[in-house]
N, C-alpha and C. Protein backbone atom coordinates (compact mmCIF):
# COMPACT_ATOMS: atom_id res chain seq x y z
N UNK A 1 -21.53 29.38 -7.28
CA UNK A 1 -21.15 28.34 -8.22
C UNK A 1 -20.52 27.16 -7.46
N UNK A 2 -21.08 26.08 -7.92
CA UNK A 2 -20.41 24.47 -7.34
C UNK A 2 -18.95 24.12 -7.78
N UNK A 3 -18.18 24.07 -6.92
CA UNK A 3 -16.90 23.59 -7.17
C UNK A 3 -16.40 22.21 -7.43
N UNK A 4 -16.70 21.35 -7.67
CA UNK A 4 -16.50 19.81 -7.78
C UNK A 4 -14.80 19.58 -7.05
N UNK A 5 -15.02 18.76 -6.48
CA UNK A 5 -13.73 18.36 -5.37
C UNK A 5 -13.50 16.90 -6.26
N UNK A 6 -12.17 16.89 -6.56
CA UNK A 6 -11.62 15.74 -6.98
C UNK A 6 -10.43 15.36 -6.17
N UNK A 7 -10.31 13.89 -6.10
CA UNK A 7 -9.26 13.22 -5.49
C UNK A 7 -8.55 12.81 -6.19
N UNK A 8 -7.08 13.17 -6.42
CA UNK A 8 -6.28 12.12 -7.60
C UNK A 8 -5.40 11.58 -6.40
N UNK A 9 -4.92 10.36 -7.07
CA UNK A 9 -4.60 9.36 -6.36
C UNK A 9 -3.05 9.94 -6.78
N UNK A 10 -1.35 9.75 -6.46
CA UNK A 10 0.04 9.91 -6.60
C UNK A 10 0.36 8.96 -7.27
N UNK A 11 0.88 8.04 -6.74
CA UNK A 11 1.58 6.72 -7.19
C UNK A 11 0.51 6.29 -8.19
N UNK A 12 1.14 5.88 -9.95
CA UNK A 12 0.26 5.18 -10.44
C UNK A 12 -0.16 6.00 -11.11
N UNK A 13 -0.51 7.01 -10.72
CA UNK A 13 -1.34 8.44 -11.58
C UNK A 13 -0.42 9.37 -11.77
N UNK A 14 -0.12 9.98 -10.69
CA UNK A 14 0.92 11.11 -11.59
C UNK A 14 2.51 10.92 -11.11
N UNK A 15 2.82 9.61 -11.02
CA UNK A 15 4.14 9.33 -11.03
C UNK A 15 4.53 8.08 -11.97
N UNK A 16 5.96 7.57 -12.17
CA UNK A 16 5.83 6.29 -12.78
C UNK A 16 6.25 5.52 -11.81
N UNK A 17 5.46 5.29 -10.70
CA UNK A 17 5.28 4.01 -9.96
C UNK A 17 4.64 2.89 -10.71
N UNK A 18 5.67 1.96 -10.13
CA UNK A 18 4.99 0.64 -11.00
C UNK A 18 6.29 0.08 -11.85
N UNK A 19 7.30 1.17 -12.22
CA UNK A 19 8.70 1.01 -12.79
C UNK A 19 9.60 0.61 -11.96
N UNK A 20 9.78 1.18 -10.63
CA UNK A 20 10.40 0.56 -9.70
C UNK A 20 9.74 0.17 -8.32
N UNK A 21 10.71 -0.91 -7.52
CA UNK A 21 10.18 -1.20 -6.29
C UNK A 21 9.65 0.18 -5.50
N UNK A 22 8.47 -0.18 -4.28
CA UNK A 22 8.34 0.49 -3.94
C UNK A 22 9.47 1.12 -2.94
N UNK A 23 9.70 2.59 -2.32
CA UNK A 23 10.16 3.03 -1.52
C UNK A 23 9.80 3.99 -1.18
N UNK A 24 9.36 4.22 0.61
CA UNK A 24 8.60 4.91 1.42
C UNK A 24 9.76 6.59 1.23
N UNK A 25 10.93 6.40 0.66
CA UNK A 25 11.64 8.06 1.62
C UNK A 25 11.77 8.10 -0.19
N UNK A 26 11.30 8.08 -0.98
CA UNK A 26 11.28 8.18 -2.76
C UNK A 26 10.30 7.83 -3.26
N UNK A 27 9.99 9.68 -3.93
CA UNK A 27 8.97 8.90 -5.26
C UNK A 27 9.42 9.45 -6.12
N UNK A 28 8.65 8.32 -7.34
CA UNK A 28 9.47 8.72 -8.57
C UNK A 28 8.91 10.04 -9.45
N UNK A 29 9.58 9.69 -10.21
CA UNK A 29 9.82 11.26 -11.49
C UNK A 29 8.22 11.43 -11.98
N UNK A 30 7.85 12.40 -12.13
CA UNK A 30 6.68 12.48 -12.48
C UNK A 30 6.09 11.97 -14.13
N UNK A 31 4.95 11.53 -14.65
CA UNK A 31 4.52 10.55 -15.49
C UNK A 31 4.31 11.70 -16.36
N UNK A 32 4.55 11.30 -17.45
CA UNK A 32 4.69 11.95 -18.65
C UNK A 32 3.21 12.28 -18.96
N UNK A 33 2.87 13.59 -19.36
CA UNK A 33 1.65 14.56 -19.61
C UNK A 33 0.61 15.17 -18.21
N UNK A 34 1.35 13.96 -17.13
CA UNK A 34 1.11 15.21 -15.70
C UNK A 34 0.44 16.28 -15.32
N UNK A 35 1.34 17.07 -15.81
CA UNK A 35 1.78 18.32 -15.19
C UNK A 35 0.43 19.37 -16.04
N UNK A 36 0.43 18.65 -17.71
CA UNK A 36 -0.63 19.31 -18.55
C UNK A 36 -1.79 18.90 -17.85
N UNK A 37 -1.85 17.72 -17.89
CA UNK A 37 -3.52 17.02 -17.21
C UNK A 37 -4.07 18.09 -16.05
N UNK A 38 -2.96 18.07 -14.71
CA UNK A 38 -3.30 18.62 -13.88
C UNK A 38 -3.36 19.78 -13.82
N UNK A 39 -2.84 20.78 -14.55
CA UNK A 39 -3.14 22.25 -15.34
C UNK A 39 -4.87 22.10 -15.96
N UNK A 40 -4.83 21.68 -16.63
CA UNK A 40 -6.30 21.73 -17.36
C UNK A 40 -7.54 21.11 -16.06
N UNK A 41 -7.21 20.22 -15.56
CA UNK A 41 -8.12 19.97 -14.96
C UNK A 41 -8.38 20.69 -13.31
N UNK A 42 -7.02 21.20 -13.03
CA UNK A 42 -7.20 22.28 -12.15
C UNK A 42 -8.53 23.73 -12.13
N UNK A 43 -8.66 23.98 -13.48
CA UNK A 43 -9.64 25.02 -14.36
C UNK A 43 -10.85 24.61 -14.02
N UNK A 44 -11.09 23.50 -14.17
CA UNK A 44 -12.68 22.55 -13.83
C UNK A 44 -12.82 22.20 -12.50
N UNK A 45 -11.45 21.70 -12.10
CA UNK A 45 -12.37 21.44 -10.33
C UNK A 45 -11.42 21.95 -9.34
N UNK A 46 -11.43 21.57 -7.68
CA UNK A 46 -10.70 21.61 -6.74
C UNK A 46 -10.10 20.54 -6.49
N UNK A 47 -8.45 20.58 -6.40
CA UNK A 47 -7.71 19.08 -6.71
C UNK A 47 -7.24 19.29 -5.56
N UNK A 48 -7.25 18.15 -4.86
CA UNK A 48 -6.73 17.47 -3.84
C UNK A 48 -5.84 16.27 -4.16
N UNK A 49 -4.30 15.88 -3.71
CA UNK A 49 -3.83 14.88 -3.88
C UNK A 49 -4.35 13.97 -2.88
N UNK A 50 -3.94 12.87 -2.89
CA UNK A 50 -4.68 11.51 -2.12
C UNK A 50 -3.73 10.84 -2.17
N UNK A 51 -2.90 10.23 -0.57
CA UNK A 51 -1.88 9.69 -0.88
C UNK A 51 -2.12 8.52 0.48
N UNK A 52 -1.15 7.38 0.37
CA UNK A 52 -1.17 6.57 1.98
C UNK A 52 0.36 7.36 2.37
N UNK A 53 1.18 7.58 1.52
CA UNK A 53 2.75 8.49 1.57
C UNK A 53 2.70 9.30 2.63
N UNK A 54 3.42 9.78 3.08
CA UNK A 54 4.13 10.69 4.00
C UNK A 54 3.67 12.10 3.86
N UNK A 55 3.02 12.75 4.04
CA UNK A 55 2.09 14.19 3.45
C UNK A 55 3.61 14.80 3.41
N UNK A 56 4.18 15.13 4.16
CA UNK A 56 5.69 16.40 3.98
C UNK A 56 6.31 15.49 2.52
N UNK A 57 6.65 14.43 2.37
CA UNK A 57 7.05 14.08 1.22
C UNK A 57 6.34 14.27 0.23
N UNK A 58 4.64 13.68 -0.12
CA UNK A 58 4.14 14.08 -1.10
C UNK A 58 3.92 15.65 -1.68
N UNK A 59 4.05 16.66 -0.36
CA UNK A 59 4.26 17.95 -0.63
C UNK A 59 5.15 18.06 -1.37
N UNK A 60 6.38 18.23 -0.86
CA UNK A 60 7.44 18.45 -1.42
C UNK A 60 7.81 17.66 -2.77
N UNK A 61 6.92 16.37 -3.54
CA UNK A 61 7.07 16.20 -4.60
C UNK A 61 6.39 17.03 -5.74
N UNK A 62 5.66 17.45 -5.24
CA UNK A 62 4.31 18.54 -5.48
C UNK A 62 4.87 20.01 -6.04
N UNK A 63 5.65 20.08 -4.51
CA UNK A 63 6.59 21.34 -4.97
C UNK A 63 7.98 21.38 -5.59
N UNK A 64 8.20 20.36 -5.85
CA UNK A 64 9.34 20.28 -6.96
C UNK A 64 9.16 19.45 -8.31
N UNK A 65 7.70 19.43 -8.71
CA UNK A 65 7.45 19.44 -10.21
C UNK A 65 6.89 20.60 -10.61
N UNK A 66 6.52 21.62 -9.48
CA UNK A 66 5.49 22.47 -9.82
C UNK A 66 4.32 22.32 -9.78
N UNK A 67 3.55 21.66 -9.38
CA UNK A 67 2.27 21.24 -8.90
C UNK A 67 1.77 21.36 -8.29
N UNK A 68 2.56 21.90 -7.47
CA UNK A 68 1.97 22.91 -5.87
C UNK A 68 0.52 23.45 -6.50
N UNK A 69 1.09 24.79 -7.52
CA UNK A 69 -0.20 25.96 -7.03
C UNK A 69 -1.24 24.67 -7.39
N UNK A 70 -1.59 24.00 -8.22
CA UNK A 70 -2.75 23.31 -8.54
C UNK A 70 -3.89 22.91 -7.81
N UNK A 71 -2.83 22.53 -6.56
CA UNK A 71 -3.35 21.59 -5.36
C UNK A 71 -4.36 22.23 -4.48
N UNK A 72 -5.40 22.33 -3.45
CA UNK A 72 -5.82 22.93 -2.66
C UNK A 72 -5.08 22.23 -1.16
N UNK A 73 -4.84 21.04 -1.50
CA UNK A 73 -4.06 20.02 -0.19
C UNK A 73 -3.69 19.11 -0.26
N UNK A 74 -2.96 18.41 0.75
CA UNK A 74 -2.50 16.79 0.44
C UNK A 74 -3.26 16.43 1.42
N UNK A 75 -3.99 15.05 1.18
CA UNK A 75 -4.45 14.32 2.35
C UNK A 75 -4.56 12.84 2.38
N UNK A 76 -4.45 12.22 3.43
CA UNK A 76 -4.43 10.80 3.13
C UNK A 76 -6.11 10.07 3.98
N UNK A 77 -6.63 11.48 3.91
CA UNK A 77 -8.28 11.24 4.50
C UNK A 77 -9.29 11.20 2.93
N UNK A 78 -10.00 10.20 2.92
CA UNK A 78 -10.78 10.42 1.83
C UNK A 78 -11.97 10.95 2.39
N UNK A 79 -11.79 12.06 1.16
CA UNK A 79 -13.37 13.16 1.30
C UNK A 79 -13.88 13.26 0.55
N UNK A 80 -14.88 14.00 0.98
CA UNK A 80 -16.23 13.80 0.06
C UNK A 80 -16.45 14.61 -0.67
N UNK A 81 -15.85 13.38 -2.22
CA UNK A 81 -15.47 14.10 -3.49
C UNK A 81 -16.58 14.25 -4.65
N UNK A 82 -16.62 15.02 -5.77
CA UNK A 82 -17.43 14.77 -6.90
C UNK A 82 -16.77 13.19 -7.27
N UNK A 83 -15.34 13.44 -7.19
CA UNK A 83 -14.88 11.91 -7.77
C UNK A 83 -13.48 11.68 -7.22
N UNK A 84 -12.74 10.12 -7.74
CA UNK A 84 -11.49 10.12 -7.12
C UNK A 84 -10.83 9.65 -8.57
N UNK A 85 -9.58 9.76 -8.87
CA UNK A 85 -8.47 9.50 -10.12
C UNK A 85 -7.66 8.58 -8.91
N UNK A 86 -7.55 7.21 -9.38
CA UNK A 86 -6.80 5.92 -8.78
C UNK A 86 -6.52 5.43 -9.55
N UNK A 87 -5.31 4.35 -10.06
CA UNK A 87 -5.12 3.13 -10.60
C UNK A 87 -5.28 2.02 -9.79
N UNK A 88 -5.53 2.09 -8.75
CA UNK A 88 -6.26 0.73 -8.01
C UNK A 88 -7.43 0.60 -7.22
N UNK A 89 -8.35 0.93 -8.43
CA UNK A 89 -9.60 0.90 -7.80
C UNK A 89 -10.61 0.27 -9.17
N UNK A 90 -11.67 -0.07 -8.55
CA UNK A 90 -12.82 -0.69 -9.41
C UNK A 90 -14.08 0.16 -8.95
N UNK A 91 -15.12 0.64 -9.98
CA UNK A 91 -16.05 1.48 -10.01
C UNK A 91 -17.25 0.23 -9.73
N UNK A 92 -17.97 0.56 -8.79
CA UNK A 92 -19.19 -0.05 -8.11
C UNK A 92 -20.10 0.14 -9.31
N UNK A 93 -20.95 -0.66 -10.19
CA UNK A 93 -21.93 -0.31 -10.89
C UNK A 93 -23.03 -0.38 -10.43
N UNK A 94 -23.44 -0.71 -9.28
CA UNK A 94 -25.08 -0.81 -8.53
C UNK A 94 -25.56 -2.20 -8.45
N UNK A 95 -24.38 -2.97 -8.66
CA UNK A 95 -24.60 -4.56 -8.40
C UNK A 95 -23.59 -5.90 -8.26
N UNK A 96 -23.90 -6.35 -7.51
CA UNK A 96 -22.64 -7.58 -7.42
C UNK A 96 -22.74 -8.66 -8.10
N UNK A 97 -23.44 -8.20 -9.18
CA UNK A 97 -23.09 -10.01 -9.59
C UNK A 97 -21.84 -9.84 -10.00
N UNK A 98 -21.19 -9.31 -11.22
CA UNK A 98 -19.92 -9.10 -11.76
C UNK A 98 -18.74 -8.86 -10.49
N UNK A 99 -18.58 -8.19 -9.46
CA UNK A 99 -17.95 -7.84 -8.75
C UNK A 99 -17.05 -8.80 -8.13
N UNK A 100 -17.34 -9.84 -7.99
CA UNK A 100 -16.09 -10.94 -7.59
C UNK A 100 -14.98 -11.17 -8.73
N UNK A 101 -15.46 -11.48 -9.83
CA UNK A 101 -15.09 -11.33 -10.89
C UNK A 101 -13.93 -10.33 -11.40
N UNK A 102 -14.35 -9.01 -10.81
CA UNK A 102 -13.26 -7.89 -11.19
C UNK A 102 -12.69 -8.24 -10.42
N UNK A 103 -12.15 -8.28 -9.05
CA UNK A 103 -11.83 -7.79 -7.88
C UNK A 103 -10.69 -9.30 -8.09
N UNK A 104 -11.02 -10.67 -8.78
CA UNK A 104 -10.18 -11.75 -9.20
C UNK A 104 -9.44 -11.09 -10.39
N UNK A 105 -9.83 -10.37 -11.55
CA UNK A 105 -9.45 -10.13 -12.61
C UNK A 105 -8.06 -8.69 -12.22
N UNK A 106 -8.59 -8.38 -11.30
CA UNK A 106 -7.99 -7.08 -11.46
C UNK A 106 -6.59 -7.03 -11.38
N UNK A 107 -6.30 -5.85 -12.27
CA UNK A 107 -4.76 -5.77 -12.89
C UNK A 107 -4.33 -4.28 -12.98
N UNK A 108 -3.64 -2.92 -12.53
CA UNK A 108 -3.48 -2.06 -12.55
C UNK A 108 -2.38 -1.56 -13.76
N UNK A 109 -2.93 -0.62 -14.48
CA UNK A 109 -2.71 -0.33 -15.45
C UNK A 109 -1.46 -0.88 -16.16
N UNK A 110 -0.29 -0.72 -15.48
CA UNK A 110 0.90 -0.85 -15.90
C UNK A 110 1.39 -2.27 -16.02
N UNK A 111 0.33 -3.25 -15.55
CA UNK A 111 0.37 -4.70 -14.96
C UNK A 111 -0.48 -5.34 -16.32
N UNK A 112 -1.35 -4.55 -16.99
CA UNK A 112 -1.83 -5.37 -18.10
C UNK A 112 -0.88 -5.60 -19.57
C-alpha cells in the first residue's frame, strides 16, 4: 500500500505566527484545531514537519504539544512529497500568464 508523504509547513500552519514578531529561540503556542487536524490527517498520510527553524527547537515544540507521535521527522530539506501544507506559497497551475499577478497580489492568510 502507497503511503502519501506530506509536508506541513510550522509557522503559519500549526502555530499562531503572524501574532507576534518573529523570534528565532520562540515559537508560539500552537493554532487552535492543530492538534485535531494533525491527528486525523496523520491516519491518511506520512507527516513530516517542514521548517527553515532550528530542527532541536521545532522538535521540542512538537514534543511539548504532543505532536511528536504524529510526525515521522522534522526537516528543513524539501522532499518528495504527495503534497506540502504552507501559508506562503502559491500553487503553479500549468501556466504563467496569471502568475505575476499572484506573486504581486500575494497576502498570507493572516495578512488578508
Amino acid at each position: 500500500m502507497f503511503t502519501k508523504k506530506i509536508l506541513i509547513d510550522l509557522d503559519g500552519v500549526l502555530n499562531e505566527y503572524g501574532k507576534d514578531k518573529f523570534n528565532e529561540n520562540y515559537i508560539p503556542e500552537i493554532k487552535i484545531g492543530a492538534y485535531e487536524f494533525i491527528e486525523k490527517l496523520s491516519k491518511q498520510a506520512e507527516l513530516y514537519l517542514f521548517t527553515s527553524r532550528n530542527l532541536m527547537l521545532a522538535t521540542k515544540w512538537l514534543i511539548n504539544n504532543n505532536l511528536d507521535k504524529f510526525f515521522k521527522d522534522v526537516t528543513n530539506t524539501k522532499l518528495s512529497s504527495y503534497l506540502y501544507i504552507d501559508d506562503r506559497c502559491i500553487c503553479f497551475k500549468g501556466d504563467y500568464c496569471n502568475l505575476f499577478d499572484e506573486i504581486e497580489e500575494f497576502k498570507p492568510w493572516y495578512r488578508k
